[in-house]
C-alpha atoms as a PDB file:
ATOM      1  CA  UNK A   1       3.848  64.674 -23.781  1.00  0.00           C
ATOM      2  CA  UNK A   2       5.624  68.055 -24.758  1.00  0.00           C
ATOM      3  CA  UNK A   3       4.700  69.071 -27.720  1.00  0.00           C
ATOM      4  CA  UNK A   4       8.211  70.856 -28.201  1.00  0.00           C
ATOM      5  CA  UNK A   5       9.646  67.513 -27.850  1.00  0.00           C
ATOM      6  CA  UNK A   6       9.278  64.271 -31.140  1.00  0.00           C
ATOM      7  CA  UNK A   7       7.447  61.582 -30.133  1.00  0.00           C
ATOM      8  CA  UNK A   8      10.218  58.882 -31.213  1.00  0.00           C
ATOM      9  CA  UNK A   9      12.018  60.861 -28.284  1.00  0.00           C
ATOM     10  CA  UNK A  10       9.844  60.363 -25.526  1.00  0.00           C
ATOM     11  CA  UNK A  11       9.466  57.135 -26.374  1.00  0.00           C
ATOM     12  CA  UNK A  12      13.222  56.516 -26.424  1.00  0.00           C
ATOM     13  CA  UNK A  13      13.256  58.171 -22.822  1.00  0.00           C
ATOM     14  CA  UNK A  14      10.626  55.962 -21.523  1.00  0.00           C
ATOM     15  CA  UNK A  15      12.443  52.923 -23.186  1.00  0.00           C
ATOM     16  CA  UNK A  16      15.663  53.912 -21.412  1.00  0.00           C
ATOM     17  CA  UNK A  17      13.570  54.333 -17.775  1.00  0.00           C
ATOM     18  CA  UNK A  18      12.177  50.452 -18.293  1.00  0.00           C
ATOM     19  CA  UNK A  19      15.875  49.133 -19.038  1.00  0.00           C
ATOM     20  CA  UNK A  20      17.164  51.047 -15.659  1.00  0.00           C
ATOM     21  CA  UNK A  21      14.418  49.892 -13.801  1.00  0.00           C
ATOM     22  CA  UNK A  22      14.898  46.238 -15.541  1.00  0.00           C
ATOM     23  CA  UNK A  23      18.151  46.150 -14.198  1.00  0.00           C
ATOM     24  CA  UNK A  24      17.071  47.435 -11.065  1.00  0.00           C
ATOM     25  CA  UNK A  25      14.913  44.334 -10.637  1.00  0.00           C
ATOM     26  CA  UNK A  26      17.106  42.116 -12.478  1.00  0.00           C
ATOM     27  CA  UNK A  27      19.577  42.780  -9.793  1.00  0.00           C
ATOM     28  CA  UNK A  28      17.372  42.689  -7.123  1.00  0.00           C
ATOM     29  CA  UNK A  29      16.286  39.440  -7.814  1.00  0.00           C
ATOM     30  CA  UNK A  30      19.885  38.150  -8.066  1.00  0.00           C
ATOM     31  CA  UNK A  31      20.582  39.401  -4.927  1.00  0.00           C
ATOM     32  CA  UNK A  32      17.785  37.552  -3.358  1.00  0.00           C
ATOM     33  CA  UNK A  33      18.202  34.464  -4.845  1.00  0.00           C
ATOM     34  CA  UNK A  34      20.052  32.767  -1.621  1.00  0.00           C
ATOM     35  CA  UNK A  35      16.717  33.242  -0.003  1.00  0.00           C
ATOM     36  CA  UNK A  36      14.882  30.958  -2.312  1.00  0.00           C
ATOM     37  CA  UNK A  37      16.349  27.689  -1.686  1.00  0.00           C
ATOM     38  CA  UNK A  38      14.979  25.335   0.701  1.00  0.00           C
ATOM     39  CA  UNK A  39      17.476  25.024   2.934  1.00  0.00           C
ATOM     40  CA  UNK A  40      17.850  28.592   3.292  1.00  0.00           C
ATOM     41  CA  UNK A  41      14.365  28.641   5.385  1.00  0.00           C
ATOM     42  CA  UNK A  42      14.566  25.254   7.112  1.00  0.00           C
ATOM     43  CA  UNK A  43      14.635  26.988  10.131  1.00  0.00           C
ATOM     44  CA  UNK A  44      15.230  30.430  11.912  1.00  0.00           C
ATOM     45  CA  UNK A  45      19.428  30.010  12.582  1.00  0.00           C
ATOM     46  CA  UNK A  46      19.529  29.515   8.343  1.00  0.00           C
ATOM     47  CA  UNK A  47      17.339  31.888   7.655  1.00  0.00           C
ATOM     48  CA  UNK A  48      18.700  34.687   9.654  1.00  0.00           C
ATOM     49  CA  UNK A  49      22.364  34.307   8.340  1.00  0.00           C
ATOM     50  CA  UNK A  50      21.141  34.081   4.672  1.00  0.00           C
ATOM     51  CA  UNK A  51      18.891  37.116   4.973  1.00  0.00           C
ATOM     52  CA  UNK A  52      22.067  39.093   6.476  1.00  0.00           C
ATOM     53  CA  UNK A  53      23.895  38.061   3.769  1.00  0.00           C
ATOM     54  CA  UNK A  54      20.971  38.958   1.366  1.00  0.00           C
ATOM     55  CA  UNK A  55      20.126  42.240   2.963  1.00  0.00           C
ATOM     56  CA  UNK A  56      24.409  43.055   2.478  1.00  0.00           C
ATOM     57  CA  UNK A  57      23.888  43.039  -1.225  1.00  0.00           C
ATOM     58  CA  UNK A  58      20.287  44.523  -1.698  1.00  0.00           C
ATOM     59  CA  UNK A  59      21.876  47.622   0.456  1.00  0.00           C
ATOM     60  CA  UNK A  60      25.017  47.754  -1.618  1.00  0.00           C
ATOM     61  CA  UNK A  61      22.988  48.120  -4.683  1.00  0.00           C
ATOM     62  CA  UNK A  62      23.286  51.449  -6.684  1.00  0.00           C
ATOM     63  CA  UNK A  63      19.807  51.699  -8.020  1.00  0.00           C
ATOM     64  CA  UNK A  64      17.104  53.633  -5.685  1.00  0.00           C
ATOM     65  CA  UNK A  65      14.333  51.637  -4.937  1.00  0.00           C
ATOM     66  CA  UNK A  66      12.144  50.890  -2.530  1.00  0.00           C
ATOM     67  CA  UNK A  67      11.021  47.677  -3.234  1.00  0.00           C
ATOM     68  CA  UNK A  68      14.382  45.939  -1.864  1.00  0.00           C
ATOM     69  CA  UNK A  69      14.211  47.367   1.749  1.00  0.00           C
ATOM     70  CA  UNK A  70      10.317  46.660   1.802  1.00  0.00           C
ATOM     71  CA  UNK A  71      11.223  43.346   1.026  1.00  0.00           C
ATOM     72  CA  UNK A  72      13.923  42.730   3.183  1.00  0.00           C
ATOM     73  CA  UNK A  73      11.292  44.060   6.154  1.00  0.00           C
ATOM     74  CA  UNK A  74       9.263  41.167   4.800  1.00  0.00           C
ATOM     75  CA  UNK A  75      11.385  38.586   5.914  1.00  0.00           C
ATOM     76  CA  UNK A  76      12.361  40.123   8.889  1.00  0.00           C
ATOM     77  CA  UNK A  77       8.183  40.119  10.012  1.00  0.00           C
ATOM     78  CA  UNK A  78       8.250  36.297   9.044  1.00  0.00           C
ATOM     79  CA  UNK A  79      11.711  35.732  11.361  1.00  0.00           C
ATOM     80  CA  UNK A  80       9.585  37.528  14.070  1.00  0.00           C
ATOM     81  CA  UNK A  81       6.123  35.496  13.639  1.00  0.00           C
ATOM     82  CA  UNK A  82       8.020  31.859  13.521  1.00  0.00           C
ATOM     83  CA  UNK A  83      10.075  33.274  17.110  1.00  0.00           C
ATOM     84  CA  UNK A  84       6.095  33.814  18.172  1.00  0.00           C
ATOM     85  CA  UNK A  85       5.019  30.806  17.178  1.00  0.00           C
ATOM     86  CA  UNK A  86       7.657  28.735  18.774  1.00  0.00           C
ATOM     87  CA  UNK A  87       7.621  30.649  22.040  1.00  0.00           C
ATOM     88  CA  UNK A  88       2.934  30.503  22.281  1.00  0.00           C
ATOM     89  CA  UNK A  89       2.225  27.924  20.128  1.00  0.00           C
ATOM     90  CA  UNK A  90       4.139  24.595  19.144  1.00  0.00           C
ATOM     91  CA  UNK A  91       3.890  23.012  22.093  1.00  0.00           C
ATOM     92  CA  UNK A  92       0.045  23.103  21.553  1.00  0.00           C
ATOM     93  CA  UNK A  93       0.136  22.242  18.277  1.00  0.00           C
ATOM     94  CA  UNK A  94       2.350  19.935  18.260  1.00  0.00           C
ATOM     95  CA  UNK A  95       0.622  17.790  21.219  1.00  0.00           C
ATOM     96  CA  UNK A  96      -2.756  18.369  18.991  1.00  0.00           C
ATOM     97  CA  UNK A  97      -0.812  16.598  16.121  1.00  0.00           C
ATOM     98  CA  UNK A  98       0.421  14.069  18.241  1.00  0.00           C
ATOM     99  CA  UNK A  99      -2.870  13.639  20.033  1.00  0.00           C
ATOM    100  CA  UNK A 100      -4.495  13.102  16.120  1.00  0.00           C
ATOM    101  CA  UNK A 101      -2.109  10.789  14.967  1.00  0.00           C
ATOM    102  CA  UNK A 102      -2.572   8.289  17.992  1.00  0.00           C
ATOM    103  CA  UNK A 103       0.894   9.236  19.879  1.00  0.00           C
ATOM    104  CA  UNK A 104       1.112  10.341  23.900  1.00  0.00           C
ATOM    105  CA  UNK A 105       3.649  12.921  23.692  1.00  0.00           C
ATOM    106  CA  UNK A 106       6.118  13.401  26.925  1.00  0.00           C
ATOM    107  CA  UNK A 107       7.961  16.383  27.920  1.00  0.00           C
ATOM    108  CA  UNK A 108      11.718  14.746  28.794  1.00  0.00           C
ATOM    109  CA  UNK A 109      13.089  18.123  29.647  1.00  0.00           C
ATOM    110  CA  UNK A 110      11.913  21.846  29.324  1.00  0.00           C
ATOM    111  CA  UNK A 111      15.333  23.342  29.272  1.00  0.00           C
ATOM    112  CA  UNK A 112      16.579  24.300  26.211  1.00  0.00           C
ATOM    113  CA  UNK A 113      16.840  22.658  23.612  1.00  0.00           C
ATOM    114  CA  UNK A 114      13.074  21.007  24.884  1.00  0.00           C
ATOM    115  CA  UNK A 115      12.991  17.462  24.764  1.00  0.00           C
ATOM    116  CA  UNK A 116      10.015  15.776  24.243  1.00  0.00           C
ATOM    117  CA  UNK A 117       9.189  12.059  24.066  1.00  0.00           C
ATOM    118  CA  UNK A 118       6.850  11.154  20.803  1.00  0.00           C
ATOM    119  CA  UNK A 119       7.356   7.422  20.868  1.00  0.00           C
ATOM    120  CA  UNK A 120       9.834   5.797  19.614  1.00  0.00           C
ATOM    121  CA  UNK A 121      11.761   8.603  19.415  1.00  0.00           C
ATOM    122  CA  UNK A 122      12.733  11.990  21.191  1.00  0.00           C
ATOM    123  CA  UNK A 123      12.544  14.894  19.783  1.00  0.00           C
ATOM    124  CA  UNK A 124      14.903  17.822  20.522  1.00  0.00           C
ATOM    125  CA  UNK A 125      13.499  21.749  20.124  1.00  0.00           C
ATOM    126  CA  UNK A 126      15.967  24.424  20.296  1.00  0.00           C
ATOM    127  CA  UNK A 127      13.552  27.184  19.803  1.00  0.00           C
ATOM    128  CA  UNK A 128      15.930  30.206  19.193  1.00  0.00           C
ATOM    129  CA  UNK A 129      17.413  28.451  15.960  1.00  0.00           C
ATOM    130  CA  UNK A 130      13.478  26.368  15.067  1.00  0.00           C
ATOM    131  CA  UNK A 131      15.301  23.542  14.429  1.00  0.00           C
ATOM    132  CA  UNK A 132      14.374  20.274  15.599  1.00  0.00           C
ATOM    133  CA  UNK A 133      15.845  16.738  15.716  1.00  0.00           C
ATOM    134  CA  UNK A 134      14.984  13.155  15.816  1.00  0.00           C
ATOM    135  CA  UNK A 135      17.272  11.177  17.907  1.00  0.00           C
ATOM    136  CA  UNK A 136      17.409   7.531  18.722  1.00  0.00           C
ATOM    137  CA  UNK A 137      19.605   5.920  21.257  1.00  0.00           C
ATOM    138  CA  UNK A 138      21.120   9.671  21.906  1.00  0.00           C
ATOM    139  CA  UNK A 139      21.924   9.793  18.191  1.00  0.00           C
ATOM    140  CA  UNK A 140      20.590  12.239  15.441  1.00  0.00           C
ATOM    141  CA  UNK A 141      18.250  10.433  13.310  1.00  0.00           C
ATOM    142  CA  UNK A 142      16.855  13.381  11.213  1.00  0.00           C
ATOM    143  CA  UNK A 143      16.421  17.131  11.511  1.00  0.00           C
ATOM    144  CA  UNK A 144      13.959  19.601  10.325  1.00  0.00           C
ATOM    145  CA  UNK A 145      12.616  23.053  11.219  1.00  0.00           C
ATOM    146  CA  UNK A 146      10.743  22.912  14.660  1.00  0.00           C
ATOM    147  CA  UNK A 147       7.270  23.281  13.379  1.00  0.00           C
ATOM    148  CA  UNK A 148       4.489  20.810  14.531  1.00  0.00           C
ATOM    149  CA  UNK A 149       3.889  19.754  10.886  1.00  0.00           C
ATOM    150  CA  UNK A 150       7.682  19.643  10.400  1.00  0.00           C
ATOM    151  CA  UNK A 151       8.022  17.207  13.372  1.00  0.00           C
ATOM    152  CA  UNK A 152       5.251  14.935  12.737  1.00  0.00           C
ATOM    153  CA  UNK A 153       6.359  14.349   8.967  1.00  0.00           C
ATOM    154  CA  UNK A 154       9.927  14.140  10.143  1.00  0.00           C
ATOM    155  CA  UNK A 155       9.040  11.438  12.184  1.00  0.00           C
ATOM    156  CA  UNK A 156       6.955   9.326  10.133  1.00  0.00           C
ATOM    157  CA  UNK A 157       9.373   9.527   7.920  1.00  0.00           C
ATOM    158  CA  UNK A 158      12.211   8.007  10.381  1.00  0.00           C
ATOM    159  CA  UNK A 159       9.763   5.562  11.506  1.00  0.00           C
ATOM    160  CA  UNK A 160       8.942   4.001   7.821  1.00  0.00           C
ATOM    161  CA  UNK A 161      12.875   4.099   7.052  1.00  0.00           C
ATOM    162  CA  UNK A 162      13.828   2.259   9.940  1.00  0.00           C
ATOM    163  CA  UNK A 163      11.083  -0.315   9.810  1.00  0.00           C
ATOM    164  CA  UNK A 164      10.855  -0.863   6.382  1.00  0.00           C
ATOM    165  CA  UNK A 165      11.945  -4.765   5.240  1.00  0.00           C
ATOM    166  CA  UNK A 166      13.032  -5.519   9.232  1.00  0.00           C
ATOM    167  CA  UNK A 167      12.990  -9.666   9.909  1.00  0.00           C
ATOM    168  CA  UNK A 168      13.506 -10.308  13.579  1.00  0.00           C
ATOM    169  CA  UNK A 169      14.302 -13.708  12.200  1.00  0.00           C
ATOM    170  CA  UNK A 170      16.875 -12.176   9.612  1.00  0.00           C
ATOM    171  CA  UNK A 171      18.602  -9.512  11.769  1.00  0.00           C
ATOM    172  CA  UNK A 172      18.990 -12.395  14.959  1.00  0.00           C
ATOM    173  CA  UNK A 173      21.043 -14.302  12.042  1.00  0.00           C
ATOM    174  CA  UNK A 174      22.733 -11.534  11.007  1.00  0.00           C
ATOM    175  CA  UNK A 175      23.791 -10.577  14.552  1.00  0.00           C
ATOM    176  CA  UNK A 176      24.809 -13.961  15.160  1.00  0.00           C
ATOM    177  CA  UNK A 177      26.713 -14.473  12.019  1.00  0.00           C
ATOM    178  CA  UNK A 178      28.897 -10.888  12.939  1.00  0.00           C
ATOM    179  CA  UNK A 179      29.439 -11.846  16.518  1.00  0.00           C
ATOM    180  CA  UNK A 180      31.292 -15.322  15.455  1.00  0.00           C
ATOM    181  CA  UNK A 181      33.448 -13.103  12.692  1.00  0.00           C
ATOM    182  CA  UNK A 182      34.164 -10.730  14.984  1.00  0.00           C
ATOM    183  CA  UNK A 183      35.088 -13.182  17.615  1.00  0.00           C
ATOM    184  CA  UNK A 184      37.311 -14.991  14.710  1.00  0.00           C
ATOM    185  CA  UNK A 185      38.999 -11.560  13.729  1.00  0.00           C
ATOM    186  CA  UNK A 186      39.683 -10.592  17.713  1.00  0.00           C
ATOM    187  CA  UNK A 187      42.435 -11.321  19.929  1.00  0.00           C
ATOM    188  CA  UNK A 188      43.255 -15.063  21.349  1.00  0.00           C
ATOM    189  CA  UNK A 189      41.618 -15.669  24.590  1.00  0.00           C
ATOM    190  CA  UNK A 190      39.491 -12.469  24.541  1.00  0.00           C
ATOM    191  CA  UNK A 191      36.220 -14.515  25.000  1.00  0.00           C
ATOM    192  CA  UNK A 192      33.035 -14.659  24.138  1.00  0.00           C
ATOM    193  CA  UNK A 193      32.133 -11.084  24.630  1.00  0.00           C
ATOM    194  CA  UNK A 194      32.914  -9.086  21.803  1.00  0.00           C
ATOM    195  CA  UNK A 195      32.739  -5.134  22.393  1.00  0.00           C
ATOM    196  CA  UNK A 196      29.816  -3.199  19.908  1.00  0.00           C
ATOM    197  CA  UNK A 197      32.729  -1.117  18.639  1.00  0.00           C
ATOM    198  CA  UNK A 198      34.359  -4.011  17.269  1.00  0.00           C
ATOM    199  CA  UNK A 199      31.118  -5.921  16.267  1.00  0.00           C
ATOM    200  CA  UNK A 200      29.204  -3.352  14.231  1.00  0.00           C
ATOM    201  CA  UNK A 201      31.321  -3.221  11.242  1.00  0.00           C
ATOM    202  CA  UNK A 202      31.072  -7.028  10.839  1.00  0.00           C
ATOM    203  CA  UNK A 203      26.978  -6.404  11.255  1.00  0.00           C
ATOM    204  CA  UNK A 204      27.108  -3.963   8.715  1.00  0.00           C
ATOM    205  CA  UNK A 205      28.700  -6.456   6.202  1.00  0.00           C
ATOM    206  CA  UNK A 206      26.024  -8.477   7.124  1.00  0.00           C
ATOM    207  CA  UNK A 207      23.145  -6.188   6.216  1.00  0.00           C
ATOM    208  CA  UNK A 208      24.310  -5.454   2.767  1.00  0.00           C
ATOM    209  CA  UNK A 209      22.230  -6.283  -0.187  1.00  0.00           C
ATOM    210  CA  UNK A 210      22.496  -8.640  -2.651  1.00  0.00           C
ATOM    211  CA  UNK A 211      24.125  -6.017  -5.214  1.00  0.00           C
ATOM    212  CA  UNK A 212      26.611  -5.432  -2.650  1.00  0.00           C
ATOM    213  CA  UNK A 213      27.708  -9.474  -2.550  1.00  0.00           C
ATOM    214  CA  UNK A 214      27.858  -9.651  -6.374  1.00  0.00           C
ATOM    215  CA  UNK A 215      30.053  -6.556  -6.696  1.00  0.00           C
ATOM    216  CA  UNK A 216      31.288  -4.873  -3.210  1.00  0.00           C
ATOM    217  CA  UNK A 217      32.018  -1.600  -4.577  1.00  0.00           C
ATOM    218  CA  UNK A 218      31.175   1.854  -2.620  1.00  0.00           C
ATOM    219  CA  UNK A 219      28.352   2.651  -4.987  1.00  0.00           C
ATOM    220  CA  UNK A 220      26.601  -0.890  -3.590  1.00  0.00           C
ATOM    221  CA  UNK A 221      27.272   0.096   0.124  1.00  0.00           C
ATOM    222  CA  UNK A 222      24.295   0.796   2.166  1.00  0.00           C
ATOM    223  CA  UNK A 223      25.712   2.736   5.733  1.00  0.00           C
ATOM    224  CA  UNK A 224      24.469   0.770   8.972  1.00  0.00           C
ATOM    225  CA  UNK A 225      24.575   3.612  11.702  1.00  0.00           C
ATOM    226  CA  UNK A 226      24.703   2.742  15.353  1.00  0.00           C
ATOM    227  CA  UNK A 227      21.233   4.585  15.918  1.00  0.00           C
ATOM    228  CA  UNK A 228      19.880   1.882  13.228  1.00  0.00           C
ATOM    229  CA  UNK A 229      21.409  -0.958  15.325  1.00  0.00           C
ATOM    230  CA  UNK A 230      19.476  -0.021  18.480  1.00  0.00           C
ATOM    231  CA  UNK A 231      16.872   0.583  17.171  1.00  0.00           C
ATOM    232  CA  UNK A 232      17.072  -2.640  15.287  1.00  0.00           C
ATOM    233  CA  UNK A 233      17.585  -4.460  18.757  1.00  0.00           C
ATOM    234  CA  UNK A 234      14.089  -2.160  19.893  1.00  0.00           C
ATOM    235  CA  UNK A 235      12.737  -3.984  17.077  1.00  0.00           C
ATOM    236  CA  UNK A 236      13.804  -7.566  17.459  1.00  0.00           C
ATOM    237  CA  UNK A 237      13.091  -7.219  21.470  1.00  0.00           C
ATOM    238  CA  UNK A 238       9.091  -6.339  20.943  1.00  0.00           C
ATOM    239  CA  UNK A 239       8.783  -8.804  18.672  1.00  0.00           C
ATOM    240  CA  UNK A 240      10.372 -11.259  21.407  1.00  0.00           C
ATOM    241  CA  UNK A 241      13.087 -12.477  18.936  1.00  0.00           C
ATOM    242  CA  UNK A 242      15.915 -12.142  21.599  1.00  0.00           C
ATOM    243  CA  UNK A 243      16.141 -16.134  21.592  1.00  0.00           C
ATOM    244  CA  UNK A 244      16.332 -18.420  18.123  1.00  0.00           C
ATOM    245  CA  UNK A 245      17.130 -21.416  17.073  1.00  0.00           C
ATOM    246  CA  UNK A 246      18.559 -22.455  20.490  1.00  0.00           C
ATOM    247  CA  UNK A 247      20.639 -19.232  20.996  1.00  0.00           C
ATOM    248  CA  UNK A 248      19.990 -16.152  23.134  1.00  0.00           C
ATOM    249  CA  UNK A 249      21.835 -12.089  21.729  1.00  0.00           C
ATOM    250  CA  UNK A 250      22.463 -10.941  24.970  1.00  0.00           C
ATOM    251  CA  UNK A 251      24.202  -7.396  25.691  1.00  0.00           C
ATOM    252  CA  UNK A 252      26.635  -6.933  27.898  1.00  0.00           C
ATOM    253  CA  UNK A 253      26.497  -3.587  30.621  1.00  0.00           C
ATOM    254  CA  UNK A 254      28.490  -0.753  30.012  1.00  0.00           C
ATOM    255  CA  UNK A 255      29.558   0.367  33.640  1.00  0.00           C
ATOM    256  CA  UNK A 256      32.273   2.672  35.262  1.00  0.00           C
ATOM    257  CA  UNK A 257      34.402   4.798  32.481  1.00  0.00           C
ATOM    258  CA  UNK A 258      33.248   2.086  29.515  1.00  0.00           C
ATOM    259  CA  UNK A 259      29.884   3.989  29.986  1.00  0.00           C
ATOM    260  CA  UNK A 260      31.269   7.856  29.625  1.00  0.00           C
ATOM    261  CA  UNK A 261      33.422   6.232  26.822  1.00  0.00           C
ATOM    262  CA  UNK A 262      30.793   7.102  23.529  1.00  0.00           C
ATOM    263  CA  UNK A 263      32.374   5.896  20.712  1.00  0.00           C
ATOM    264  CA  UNK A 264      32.562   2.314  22.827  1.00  0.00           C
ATOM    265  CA  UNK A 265      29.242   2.046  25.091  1.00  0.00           C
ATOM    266  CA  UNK A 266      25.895   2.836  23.091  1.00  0.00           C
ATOM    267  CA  UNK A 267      22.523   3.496  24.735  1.00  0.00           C
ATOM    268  CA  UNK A 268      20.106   0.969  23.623  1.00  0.00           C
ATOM    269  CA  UNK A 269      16.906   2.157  24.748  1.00  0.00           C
ATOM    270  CA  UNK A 270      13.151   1.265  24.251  1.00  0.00           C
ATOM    271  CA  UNK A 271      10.486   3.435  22.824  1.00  0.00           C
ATOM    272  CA  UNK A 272       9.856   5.411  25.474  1.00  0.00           C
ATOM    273  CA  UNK A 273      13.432   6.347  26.223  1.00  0.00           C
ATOM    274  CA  UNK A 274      14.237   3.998  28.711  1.00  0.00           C
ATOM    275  CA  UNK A 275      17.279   1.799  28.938  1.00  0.00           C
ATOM    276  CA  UNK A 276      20.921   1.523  30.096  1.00  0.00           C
ATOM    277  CA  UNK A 277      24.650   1.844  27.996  1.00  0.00           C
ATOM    278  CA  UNK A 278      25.528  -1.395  26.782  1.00  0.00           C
ATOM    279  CA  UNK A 279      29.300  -2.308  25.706  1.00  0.00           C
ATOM    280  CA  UNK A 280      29.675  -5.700  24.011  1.00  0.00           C
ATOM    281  CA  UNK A 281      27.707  -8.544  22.512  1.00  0.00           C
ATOM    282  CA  UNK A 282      27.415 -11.866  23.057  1.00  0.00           C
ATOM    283  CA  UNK A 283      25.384 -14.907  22.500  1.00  0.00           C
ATOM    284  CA  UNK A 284      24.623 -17.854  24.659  1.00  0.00           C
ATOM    285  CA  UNK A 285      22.723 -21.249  24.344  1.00  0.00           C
ATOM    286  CA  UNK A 286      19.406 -21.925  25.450  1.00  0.00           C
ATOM    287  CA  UNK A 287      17.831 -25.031  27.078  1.00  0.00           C
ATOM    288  CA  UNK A 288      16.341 -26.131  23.847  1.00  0.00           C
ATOM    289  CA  UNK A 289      19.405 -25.912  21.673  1.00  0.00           C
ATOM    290  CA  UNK A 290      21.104 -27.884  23.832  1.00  0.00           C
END
């Protein structure tokens, strides 16, 4: 300390310097706060446009410091060892995991985005974003960054959801039950066929809970997605439900421009991915319901 100088006014000048550089930091830390939600770093495409947006405000900030543009080279390194990763080593990896966990992993298509089979679903890889989905019947089950741990929890995950509580006794009565409102609510003379588009919302009504029969409201509505119907069907099929109680749920071939048509013909597929566009629904008696 200068000796020329009181000691209450060094210490007032070093009190000043930690409030500037306690702002410093205090804005510094505001400015990377995007960064530190989830979300943010679920996979390279979100983490990219949040650290742009991030790095715009640590570079607009008056204070000198260095600790902002070290930082924001930080990130950058960990954009550049996930783009590594994707490119050398998930495919490994992510046949190890399968390999561990009792699964015989297919590549579909090496294209991007990669599609690989990891039974009962397929998984699509779009390496220059790292994101990954789960799809069923062509439909987006799940997504999550397109890392092999990622994937595999990802998938159990979809796998418990959709086969948690299934009755292949249940779901052929609840089929049943839709097809014969459906056919009650459709035009005169249209027949027994009824087209998926028309019977699914009279399916969903059927798979509501209790709660939802006591007091239909929104808040007691449980969604019934066309994914969870095939893969519902999947279900009922390997257990060899397809014929109860005298009655057969039979599906009816999507061909021609019904098949190109999404929103009416759905893929119902099995677990390895194959299978054909179906269109409508029906149900027919068997020799010993007759």
């Amino acid at each position: 300390m200068d000796p020329q100088i009181p000691f209450h006014q060094h210490v007032a000048e070093q009190q000043a310097a930690w409030k500037a550089e306690a702002k410093s930091l205090t804005q510094l830390a505001t400015a990377v706060g995007p960064l530190t939600r989830e979300s943010a770093s679920a996979d390279i495409a979100s983490l990219e446009a949040t650290l742009a947006k991030v790095a715009k405000k640590v570079n607009g900030l008056s204070a000198a410091s260095e600790r902002g543009p070290a930082f924001l080279k930080d990130v950058e390194a960990e954009i550049d060892r996930r783009k590594v990763y994707l490119r050398d080593n998930l495919s490994r990896e992510l046949n190890q995991a399968c390999a561990k966990a009792g699964i015989r992993m297919r590549v579909v298509r090496k294209d991007e985005p990669i599609e690989v089979r990891i039974p009962p679903f397929a998984v699509l890889i779009d390496r220059a974003k790292g994101k990954a989905e789960i799809h069923f019947a062509r439909h987006r089950i799940d997504s999550c960054a397109s890392d092999a741990g990622a994937i595999m929890k990802a998938h159990r995950g979809a796998c418990e959801a959709l086969q948690k509580g299934f009755s292949p006794a249940e779901f052929f009565t609840a089929c049943r039950m839709a097809w014969l409102a459906a056919r009650g609510a459709g035009k005169e003379g249209a027949g027994d066929r009824v087209e998926i588009l028309d019977f699914l919302p009279y399916l969903a009504l059927q798979m509501q809970s209790k709660a939802f029969a006591v007091e239909p409201s929104a808040k007691n509505f449980r969604g019934y997605s066309r994914a969870r119907f095939a893969f519902d069907l999947h279900q009922l099929r390997s257990a060899g439900g397809l014929s109860q109680d005298g009655w057969r749920l039979n599906l009816g071939v999507a061909t021609g421009t019904t098949a190109t048509k999404k929103n009416r013909a759905l893929f119902i597929e099995d677990e390895n991915g194959n299978g054909e566009f179906k269109l409508t629904v029906f149900f027919t008696r068997t020799g010993n319901g007759r």
